[in-house]
C-alpha atoms as a PDB file:
ATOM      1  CA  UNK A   1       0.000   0.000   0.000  1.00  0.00           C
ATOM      2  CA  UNK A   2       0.957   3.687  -0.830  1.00  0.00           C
ATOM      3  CA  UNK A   3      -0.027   6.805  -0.156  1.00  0.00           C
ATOM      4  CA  UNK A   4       0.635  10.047  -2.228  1.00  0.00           C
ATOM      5  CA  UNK A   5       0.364  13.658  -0.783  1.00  0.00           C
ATOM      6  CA  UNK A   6       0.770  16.389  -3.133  1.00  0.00           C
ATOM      7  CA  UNK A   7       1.148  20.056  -1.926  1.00  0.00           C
ATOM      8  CA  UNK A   8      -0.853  22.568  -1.816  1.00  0.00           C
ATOM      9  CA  UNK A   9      -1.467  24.527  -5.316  1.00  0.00           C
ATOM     10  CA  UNK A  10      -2.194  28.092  -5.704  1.00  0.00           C
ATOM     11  CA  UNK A  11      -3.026  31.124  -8.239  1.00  0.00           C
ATOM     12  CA  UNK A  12      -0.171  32.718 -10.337  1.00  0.00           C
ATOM     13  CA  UNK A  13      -0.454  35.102 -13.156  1.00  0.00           C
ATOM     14  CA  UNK A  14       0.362  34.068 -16.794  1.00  0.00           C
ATOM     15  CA  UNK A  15       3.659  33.626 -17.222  1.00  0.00           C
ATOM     16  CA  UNK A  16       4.473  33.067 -13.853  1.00  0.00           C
ATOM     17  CA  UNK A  17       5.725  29.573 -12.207  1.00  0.00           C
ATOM     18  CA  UNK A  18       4.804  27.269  -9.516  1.00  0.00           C
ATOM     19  CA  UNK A  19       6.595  23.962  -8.178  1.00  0.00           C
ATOM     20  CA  UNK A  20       4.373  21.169  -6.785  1.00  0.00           C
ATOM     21  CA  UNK A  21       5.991  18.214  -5.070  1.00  0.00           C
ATOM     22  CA  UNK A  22       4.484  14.562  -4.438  1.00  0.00           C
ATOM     23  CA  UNK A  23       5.175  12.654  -1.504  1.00  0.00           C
ATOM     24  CA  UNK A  24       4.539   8.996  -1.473  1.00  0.00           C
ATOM     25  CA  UNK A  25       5.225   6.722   2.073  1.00  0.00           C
ATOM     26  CA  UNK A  26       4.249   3.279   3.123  1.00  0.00           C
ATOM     27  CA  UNK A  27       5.463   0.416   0.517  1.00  0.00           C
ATOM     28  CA  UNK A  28       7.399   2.734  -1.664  1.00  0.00           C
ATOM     29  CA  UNK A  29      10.831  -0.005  -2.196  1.00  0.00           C
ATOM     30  CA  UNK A  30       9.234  -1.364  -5.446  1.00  0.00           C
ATOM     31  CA  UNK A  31       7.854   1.924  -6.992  1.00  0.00           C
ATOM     32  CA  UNK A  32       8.691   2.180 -10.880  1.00  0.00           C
ATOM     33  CA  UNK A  33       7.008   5.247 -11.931  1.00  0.00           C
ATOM     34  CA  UNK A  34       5.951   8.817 -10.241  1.00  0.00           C
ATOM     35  CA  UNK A  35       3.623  10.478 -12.907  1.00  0.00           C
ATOM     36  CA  UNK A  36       1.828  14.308 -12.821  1.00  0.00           C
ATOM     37  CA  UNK A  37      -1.615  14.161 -14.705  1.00  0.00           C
ATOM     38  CA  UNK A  38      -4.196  17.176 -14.092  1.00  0.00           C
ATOM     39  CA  UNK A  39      -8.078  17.439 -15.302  1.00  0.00           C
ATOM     40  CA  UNK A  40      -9.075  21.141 -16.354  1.00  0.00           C
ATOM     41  CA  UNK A  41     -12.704  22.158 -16.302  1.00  0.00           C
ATOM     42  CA  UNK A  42     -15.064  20.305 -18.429  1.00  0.00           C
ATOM     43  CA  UNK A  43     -12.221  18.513 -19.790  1.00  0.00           C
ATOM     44  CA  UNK A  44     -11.109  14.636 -19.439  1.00  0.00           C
ATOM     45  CA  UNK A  45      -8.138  13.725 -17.279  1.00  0.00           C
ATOM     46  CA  UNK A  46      -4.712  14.105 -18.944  1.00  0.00           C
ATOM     47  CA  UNK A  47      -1.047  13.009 -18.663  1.00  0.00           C
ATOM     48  CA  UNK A  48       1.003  15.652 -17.760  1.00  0.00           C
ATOM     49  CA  UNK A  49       4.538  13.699 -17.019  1.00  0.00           C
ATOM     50  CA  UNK A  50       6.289  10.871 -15.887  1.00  0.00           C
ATOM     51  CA  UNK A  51       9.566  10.254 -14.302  1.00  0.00           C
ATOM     52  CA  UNK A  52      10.986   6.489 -14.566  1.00  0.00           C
ATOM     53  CA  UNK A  53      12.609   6.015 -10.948  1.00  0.00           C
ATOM     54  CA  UNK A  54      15.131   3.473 -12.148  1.00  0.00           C
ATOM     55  CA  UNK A  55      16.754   5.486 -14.742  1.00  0.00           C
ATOM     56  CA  UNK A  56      15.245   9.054 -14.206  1.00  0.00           C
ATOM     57  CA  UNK A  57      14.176   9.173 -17.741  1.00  0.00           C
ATOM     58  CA  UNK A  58      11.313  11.565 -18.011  1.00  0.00           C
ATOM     59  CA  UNK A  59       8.399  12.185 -20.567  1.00  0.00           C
ATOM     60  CA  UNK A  60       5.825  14.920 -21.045  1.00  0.00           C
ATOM     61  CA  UNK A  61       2.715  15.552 -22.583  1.00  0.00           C
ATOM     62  CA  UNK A  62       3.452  17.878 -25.854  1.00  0.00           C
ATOM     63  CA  UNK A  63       0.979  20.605 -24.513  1.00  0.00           C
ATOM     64  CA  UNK A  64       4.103  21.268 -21.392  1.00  0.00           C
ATOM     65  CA  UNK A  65       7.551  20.145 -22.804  1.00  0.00           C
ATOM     66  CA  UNK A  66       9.467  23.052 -22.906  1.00  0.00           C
ATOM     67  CA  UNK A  67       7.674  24.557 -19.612  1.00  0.00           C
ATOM     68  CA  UNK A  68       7.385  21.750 -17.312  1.00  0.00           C
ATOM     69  CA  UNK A  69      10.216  19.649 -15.717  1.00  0.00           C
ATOM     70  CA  UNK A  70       9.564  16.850 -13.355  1.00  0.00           C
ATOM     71  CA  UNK A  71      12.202  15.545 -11.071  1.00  0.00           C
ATOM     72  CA  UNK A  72      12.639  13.232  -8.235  1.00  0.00           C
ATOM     73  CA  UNK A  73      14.762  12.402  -5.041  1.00  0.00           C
ATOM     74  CA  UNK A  74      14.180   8.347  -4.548  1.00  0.00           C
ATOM     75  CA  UNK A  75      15.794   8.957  -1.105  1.00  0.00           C
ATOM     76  CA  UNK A  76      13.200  10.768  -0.403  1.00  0.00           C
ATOM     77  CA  UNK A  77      10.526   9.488  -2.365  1.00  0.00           C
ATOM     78  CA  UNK A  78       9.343  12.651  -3.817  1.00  0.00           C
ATOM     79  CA  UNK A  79       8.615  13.974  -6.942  1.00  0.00           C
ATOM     80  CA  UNK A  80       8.555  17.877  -8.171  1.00  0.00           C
ATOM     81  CA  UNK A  81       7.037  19.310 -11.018  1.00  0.00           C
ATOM     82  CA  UNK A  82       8.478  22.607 -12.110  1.00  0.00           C
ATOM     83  CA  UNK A  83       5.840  24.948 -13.743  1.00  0.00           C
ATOM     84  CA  UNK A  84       6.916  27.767 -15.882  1.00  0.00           C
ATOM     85  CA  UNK A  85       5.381  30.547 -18.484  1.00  0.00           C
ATOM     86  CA  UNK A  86       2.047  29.063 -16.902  1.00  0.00           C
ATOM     87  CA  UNK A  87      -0.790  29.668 -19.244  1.00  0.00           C
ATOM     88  CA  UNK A  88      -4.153  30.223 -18.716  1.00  0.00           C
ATOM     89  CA  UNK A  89      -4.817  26.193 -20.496  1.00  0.00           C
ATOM     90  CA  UNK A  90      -2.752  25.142 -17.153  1.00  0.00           C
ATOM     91  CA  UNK A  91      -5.364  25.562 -14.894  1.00  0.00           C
ATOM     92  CA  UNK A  92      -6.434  22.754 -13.934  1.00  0.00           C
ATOM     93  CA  UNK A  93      -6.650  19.963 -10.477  1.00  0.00           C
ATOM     94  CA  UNK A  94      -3.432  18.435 -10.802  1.00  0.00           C
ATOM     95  CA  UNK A  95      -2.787  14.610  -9.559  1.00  0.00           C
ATOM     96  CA  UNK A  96       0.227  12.618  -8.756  1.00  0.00           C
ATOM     97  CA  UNK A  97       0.076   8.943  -9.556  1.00  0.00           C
ATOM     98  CA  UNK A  98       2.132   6.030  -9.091  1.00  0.00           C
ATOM     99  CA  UNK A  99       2.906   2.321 -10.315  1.00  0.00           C
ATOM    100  CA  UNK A 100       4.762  -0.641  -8.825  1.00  0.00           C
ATOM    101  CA  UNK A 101       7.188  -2.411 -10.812  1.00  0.00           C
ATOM    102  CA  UNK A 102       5.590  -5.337 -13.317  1.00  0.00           C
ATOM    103  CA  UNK A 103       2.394  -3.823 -12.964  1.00  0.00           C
ATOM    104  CA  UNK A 104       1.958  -1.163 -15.973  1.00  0.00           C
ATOM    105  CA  UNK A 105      -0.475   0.453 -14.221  1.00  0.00           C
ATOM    106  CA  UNK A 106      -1.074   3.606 -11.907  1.00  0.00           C
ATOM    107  CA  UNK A 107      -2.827   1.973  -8.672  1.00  0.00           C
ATOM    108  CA  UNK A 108      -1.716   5.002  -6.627  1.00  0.00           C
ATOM    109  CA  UNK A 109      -3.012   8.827  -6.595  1.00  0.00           C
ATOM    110  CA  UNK A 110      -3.286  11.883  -4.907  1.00  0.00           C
ATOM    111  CA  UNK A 111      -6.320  13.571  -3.645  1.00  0.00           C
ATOM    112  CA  UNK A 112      -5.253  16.293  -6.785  1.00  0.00           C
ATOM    113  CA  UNK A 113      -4.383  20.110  -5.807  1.00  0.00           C
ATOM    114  CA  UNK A 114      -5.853  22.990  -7.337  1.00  0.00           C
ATOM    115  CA  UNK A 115      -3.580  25.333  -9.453  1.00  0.00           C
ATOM    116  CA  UNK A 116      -5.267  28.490 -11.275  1.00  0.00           C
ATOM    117  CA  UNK A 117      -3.613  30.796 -14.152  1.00  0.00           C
ATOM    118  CA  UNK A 118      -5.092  33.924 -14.872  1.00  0.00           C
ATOM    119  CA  UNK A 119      -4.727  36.490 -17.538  1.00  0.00           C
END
């Protein structure tokens, strides 16, 4: 069992930036992959990014790369996902997620945090 905590979001401005971090305790040896995905308003869940833990590879959606940067301390077991030149299209509930190795799957998720870009 896991459990993932994400922190608290806020407002920013266009163009501005915002860092979120992801902590996940409990059974966290056998973790394969921390992911960011985020559901705007009237709009269907997306994948934001993913960080592999075993090799720190990383991948994002094409609507961030450029912007966004996740990264991860697997002492720690945290993620972070760097947000800059926010855009109003960034507003959205934003989730961690998690997998456990051989499983291909994200079992684990936040409660989601609320981030807001305005114009």
């Amino acid at each position: 069992q896991v459990q993932l905590v994400e922190s608290e979001g806020g407002s920013v401005q266009a163009g501005g930036s915002l860092t979120l971090s992801c902590v996940a305790t409990g059974r966290t040896s056998s973790l394969s992959r921390i992911a960011w995905f985020r559901r705007a308003p009237g709009k269907e869940r997306e994948f934001v990014a993913v960080i592999i833990r075993s090799t720190s590879d990383t991948y994002y959606a094409d609507s961030v790369t450029g912007r966004f940067t996740i990264s991860g301390d697997n002492a720690k077991n945290t993620v972070w996902l760097q947000m800059n030149s926010l855009k109003p299209e960034d507003t959205a509930v934003y989730y961690c997620a998690a997998d456990m190795a051989r499983v291909g799957a994200y079992n684990y998720w936040g409660r989601g945090t609320q981030v807001t870009v305005s114009s």
